[in-house]
Protein backbone atom coordinates (compact mmCIF):
# COMPACT_ATOMS: atom_id res chain seq x y z
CA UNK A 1 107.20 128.31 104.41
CA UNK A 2 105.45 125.37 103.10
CA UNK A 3 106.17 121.72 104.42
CA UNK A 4 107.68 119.90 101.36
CA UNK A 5 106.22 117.29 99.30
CA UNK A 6 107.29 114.08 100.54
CA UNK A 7 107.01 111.09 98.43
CA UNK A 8 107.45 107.13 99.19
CA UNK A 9 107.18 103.76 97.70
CA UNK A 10 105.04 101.11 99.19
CA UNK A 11 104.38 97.62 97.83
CA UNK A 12 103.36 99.02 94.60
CA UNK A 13 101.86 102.59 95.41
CA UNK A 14 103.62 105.68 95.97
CA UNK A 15 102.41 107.35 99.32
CA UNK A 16 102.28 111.16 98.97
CA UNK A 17 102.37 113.38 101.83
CA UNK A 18 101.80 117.22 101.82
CA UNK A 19 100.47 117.63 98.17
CA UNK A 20 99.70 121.35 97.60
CA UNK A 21 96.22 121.67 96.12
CA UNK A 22 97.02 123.27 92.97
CA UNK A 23 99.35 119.94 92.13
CA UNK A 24 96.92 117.92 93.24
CA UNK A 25 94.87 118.46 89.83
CA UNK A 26 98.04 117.83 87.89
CA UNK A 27 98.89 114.05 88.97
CA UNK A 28 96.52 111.77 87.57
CA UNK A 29 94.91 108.86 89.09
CA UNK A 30 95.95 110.17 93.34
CA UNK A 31 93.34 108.90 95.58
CA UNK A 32 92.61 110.73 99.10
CA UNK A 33 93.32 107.47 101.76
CA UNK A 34 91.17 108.01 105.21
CA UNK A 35 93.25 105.53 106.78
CA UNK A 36 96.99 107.00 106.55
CA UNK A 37 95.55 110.30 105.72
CA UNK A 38 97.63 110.72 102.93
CA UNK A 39 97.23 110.52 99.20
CA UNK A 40 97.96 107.15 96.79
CA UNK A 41 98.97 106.24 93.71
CA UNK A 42 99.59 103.17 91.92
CA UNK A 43 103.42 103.56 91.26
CA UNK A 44 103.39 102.07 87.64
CA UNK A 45 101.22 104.75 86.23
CA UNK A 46 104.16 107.49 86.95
């Protein structure tokens, strides 16, 4: 079973955690993030 996606809001970014890599294509404008090793958005573009 696959952990779930996980998503959270932080000072103007969502943080997404455990993004399968077939949605990963899908969600426009994600960035990889080296330092909390997870994947950001800006939360106004969704």
């Amino acid at each position: 079973m696959e952990t779930p996606l996980k998503i959270n809001f932080d000072k103007g970014n969502l943080i997404l955690q455990n993004v399968p890599e077939a949605l990963q294509i899908h969600l426009p404008d994600i960035r990889w993030n080296e330092r909390t090793l997870t994947f950001r958005a800006p939360a106004y573009r969704y």
